[in-house]
N, C-alpha and C. Protein backbone atom coordinates (compact mmCIF):
# COMPACT_ATOMS: atom_id res chain seq x y z
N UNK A 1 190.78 89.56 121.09
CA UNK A 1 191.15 88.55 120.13
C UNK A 1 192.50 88.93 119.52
N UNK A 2 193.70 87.86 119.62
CA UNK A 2 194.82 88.58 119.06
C UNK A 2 194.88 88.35 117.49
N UNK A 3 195.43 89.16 117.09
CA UNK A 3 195.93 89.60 115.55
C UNK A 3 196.37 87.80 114.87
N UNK A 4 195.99 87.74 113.83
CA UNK A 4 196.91 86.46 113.21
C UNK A 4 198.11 86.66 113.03
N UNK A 5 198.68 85.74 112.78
CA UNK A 5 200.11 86.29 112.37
C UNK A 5 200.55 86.27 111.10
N UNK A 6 201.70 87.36 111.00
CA UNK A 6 202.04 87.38 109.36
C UNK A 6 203.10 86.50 109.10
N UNK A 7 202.31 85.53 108.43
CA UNK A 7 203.70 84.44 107.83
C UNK A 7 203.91 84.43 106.42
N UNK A 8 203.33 85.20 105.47
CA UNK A 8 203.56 85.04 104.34
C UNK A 8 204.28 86.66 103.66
N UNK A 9 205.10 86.19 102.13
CA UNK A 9 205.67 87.38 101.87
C UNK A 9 206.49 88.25 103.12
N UNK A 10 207.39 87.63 103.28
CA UNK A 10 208.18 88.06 104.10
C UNK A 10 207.81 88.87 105.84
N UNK A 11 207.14 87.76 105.49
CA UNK A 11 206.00 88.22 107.18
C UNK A 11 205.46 89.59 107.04
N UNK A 12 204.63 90.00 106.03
CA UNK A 12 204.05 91.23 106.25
C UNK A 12 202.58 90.69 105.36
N UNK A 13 202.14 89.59 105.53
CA UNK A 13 201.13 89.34 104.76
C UNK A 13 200.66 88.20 106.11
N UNK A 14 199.24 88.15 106.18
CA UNK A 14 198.54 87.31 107.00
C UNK A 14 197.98 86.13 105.77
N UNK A 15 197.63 84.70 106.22
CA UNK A 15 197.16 83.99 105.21
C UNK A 15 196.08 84.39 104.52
N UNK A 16 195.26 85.17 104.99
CA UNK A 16 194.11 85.80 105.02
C UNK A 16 194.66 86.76 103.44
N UNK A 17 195.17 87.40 104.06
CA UNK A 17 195.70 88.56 102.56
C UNK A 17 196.43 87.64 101.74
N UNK A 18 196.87 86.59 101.78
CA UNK A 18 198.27 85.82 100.56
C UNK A 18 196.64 85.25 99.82
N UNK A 19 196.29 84.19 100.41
CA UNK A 19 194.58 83.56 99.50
C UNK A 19 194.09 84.88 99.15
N UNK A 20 192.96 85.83 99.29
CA UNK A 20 193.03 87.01 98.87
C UNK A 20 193.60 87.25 97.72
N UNK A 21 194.89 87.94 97.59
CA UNK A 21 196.11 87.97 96.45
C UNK A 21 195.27 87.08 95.34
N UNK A 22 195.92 85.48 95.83
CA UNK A 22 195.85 84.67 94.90
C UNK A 22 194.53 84.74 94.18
N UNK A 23 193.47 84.95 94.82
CA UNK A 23 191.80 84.76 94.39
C UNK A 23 191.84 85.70 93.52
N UNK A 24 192.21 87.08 94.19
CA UNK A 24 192.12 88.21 93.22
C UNK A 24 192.55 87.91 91.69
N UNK A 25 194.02 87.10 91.67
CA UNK A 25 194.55 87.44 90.36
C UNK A 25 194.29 86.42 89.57
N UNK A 26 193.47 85.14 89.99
CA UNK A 26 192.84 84.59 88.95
C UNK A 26 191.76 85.10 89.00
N UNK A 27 191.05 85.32 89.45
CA UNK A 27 189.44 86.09 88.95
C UNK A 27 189.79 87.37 87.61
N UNK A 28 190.82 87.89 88.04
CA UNK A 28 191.40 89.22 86.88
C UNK A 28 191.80 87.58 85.74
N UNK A 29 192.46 87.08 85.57
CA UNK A 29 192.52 86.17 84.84
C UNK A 29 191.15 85.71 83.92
N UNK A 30 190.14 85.06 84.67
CA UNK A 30 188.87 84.88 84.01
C UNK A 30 188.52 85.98 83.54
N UNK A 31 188.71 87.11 83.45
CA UNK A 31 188.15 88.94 82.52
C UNK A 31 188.68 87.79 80.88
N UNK A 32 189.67 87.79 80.66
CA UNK A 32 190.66 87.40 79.30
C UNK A 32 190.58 85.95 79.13
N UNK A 33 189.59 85.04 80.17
CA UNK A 33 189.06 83.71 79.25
C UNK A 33 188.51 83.52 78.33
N UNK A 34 189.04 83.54 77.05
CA UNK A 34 187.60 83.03 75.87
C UNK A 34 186.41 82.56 76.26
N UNK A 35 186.14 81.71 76.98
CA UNK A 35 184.57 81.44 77.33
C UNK A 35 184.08 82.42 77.63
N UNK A 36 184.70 83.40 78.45
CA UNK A 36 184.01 84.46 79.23
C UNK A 36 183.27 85.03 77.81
N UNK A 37 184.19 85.84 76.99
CA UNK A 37 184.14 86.47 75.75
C UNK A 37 182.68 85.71 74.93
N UNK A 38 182.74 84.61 74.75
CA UNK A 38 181.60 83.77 74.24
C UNK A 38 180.25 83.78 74.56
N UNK A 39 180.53 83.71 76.09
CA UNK A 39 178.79 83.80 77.00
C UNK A 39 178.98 85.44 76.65
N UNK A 40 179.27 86.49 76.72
CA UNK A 40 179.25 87.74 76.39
C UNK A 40 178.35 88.22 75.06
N UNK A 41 179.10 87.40 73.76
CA UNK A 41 178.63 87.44 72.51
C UNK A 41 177.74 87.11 72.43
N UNK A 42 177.18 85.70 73.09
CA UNK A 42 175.91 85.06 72.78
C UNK A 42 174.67 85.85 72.89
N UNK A 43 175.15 86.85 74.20
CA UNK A 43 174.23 87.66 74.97
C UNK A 43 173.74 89.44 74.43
N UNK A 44 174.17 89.51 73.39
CA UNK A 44 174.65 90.95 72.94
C UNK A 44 173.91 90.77 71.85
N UNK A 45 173.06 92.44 71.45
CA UNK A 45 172.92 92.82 70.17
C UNK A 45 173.48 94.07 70.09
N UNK A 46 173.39 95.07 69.17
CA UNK A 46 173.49 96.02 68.48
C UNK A 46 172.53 97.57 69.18
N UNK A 47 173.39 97.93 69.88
CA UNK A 47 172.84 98.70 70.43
C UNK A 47 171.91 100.10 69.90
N UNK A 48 170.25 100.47 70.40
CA UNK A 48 169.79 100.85 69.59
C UNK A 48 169.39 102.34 70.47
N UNK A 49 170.17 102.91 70.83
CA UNK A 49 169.71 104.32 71.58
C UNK A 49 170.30 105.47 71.38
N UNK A 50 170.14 106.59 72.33
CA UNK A 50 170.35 108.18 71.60
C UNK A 50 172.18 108.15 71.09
N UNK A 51 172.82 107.26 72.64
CA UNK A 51 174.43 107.60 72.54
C UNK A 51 175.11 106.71 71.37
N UNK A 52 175.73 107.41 70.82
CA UNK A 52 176.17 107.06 69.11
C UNK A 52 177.41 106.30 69.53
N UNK A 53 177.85 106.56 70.64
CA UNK A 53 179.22 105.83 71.07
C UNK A 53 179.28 104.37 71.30
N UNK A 54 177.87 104.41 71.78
CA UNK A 54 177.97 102.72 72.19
C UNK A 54 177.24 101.90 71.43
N UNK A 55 178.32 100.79 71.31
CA UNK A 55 177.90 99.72 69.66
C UNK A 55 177.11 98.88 70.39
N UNK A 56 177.10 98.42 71.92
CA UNK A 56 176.36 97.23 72.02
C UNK A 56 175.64 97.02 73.22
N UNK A 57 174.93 96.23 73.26
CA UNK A 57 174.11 95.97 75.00
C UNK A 57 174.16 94.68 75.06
N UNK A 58 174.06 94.33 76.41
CA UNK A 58 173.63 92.99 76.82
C UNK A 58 172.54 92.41 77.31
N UNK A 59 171.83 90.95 77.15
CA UNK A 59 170.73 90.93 77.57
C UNK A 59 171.14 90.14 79.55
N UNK A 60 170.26 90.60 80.69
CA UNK A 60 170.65 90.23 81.36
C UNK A 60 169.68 88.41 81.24
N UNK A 61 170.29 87.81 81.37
CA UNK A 61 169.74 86.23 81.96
C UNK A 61 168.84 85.97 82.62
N UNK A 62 168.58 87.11 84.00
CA UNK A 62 167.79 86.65 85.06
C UNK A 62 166.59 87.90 84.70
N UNK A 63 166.39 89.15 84.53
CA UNK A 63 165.36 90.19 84.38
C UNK A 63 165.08 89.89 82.93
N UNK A 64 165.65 89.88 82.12
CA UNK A 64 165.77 90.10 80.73
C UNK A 64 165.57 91.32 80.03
N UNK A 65 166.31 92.21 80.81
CA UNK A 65 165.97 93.59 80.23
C UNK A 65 167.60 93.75 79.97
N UNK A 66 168.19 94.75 78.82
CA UNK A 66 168.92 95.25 77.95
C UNK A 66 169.64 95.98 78.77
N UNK A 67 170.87 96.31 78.84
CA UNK A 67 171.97 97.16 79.47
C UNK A 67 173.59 97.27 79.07
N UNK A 68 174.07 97.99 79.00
CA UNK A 68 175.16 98.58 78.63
C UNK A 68 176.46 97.36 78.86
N UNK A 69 177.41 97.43 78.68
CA UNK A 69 178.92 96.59 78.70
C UNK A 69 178.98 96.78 80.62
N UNK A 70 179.20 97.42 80.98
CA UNK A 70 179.98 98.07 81.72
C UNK A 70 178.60 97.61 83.73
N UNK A 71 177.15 97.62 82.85
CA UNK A 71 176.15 97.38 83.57
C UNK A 71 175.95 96.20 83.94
N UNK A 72 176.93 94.94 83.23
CA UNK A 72 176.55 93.75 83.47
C UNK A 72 177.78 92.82 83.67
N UNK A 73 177.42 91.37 84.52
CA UNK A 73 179.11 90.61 84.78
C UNK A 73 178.52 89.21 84.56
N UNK A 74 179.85 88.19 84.55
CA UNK A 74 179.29 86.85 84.14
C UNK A 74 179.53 85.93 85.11
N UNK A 75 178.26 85.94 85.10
CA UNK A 75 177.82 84.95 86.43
C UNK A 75 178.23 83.38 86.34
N UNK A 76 178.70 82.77 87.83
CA UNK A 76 179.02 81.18 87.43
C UNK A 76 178.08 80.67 88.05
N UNK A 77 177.30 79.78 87.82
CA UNK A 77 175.73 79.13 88.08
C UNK A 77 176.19 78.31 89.33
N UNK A 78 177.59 77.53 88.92
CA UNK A 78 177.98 76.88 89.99
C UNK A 78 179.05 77.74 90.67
N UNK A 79 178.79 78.14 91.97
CA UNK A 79 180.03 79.02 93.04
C UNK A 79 180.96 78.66 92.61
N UNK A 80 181.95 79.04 92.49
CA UNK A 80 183.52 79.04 92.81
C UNK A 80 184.05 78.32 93.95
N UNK A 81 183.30 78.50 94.85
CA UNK A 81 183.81 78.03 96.10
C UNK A 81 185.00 78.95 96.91
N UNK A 82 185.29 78.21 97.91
CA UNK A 82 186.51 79.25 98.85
C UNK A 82 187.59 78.71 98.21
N UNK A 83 188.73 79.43 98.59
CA UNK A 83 190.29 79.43 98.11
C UNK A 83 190.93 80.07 99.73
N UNK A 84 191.32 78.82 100.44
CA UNK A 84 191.84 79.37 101.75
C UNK A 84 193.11 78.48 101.82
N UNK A 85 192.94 77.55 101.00
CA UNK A 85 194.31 76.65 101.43
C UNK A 85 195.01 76.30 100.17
N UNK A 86 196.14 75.67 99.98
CA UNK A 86 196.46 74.96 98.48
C UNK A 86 195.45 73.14 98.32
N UNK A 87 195.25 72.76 98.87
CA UNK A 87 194.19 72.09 98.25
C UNK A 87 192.78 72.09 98.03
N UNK A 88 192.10 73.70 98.57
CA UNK A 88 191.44 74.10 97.27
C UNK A 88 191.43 74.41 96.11
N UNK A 89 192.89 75.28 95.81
CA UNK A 89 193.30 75.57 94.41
C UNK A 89 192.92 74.34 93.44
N UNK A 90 192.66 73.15 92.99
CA UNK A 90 192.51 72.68 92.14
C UNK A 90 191.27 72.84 91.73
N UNK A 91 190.25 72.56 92.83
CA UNK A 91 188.86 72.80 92.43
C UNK A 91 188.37 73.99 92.27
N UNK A 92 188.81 75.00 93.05
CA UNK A 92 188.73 76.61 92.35
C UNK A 92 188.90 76.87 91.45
N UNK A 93 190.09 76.68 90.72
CA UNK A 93 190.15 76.82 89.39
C UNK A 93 189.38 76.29 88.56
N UNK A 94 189.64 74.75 88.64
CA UNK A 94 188.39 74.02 87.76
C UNK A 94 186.88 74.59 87.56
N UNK A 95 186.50 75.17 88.51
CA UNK A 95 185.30 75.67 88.93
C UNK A 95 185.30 77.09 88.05
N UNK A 96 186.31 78.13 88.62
CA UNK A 96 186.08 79.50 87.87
C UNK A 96 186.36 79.30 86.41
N UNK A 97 187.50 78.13 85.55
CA UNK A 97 187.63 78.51 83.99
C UNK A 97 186.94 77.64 83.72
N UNK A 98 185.82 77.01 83.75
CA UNK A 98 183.99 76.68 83.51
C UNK A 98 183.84 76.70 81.62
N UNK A 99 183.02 76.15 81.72
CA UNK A 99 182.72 75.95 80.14
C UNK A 99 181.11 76.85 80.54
N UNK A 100 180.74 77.23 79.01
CA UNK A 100 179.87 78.45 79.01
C UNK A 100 177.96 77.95 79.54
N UNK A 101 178.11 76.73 79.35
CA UNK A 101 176.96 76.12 80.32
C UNK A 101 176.81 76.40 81.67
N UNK A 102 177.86 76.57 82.37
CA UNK A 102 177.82 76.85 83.53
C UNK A 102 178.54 79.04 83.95
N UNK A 103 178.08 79.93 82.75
CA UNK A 103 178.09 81.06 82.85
C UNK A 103 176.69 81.52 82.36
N UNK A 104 176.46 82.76 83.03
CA UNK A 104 175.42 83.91 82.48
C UNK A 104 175.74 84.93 82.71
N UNK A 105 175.19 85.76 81.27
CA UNK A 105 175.39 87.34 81.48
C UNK A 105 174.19 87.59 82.33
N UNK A 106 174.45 88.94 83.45
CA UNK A 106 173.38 88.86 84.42
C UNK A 106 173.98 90.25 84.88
N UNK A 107 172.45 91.66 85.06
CA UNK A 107 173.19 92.96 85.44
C UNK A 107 173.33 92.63 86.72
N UNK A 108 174.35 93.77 87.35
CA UNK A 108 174.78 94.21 88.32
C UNK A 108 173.56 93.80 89.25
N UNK A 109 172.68 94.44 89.24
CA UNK A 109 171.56 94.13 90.48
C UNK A 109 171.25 92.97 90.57
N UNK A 110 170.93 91.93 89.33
CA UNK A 110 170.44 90.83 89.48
C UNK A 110 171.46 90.07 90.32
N UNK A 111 173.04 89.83 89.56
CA UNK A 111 174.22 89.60 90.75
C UNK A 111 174.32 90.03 91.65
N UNK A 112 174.26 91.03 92.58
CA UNK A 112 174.01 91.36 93.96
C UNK A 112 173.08 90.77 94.45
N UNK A 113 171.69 90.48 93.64
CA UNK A 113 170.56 89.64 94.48
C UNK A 113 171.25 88.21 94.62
N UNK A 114 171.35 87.30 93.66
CA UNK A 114 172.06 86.37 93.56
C UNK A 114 173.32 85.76 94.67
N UNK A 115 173.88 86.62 94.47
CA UNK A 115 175.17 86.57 95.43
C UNK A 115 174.84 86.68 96.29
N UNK A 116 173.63 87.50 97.29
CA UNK A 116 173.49 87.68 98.83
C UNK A 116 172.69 86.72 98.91
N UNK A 117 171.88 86.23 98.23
CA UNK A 117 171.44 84.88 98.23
C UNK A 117 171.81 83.77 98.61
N UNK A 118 172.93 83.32 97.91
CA UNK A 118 173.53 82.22 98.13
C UNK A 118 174.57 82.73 99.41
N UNK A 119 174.98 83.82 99.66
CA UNK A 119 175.86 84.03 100.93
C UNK A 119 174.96 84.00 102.20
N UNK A 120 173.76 84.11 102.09
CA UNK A 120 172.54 84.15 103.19
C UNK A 120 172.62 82.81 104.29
N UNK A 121 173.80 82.55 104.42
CA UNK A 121 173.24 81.49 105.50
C UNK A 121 173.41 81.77 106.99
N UNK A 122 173.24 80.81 107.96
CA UNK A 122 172.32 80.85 109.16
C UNK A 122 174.36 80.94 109.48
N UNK A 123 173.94 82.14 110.38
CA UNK A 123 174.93 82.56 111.48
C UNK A 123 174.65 82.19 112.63
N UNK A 124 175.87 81.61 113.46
CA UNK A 124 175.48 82.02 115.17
C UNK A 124 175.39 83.01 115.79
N UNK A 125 174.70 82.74 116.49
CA UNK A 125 174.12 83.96 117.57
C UNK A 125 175.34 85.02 117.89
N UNK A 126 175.20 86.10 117.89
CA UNK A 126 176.81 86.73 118.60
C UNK A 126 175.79 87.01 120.21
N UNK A 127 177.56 86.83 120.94
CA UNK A 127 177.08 86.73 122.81
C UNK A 127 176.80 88.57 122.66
N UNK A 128 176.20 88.86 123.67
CA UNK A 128 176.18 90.13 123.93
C UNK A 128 177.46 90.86 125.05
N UNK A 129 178.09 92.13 124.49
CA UNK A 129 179.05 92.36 124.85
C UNK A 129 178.53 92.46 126.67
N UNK A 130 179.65 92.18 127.62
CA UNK A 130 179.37 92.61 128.96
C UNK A 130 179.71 94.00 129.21
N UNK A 131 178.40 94.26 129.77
CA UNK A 131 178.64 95.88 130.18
C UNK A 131 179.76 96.28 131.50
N UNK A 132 180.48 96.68 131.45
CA UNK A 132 181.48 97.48 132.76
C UNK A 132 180.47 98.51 133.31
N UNK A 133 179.92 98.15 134.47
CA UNK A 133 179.95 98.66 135.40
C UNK A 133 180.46 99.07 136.54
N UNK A 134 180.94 100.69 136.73
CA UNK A 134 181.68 100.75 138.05
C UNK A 134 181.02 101.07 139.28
């Protein structure tokens, strides 16, 4: 199978890596959305355990058990969707800066279940490689 080619950023970027890029640096973008910050607060009390350092926990959405800042991310109920071309960009965006109805705080594990979930769909068959025989 040959290589794609690099047409972007001065031909050292495949389209593959330029979408990439772009996805990456609005998703870092949604970290510093106020909504984000909001579904966060809603979700938080006053943290009540041995380490004196840490002021707060979160409740997760989907287990409902208590966990640290750092243990939990905010989930979008509705996907994001792909970002492969410029006329996805409108609905991607629209989609990731979301109003807080459509976020949950949710730990790490519960998002990994979640996410392989919805990525779970039906693949084709792969052919089986031909053996070389000499």
């Amino acid at each position: 199978m040959p290589k794609p080619p690099k047409t972007r950023c001065s031909g050292t970027w495949t389209e593959a890596r330029y979408w990439g890029f772009i996805r990456s640096a609005l998703r870092r973008a949604f970290t510093r959305y106020p909504v984000n910050y909001h579904v966060r607060n809603a979700a938080k009390r006053p943290y009540k355990g041995p380490n004196k350092l840490q002021k707060n926990e979160f409740q997760c959405g989907v287990c409902k058990e208590w966990f640290i800042q750092k243990a939990t991310q905010v989930h979008h109920l509705v996907e994001c969707g792909s970002l492969k071309s410029y006329s996805d960009l409108p609905g991607f965006v629209e989609r990731l800066f979301c109003e807080a109805d459509n976020l949950q705080v949710v730990c790490k594990t519960c998002h990994s279940r979640i996410t392989h979930t919805q990525d779970a769909k039906p693949r084709p068959a792969r052919r089986p490689k031909a053996s070389r025989l000499d």
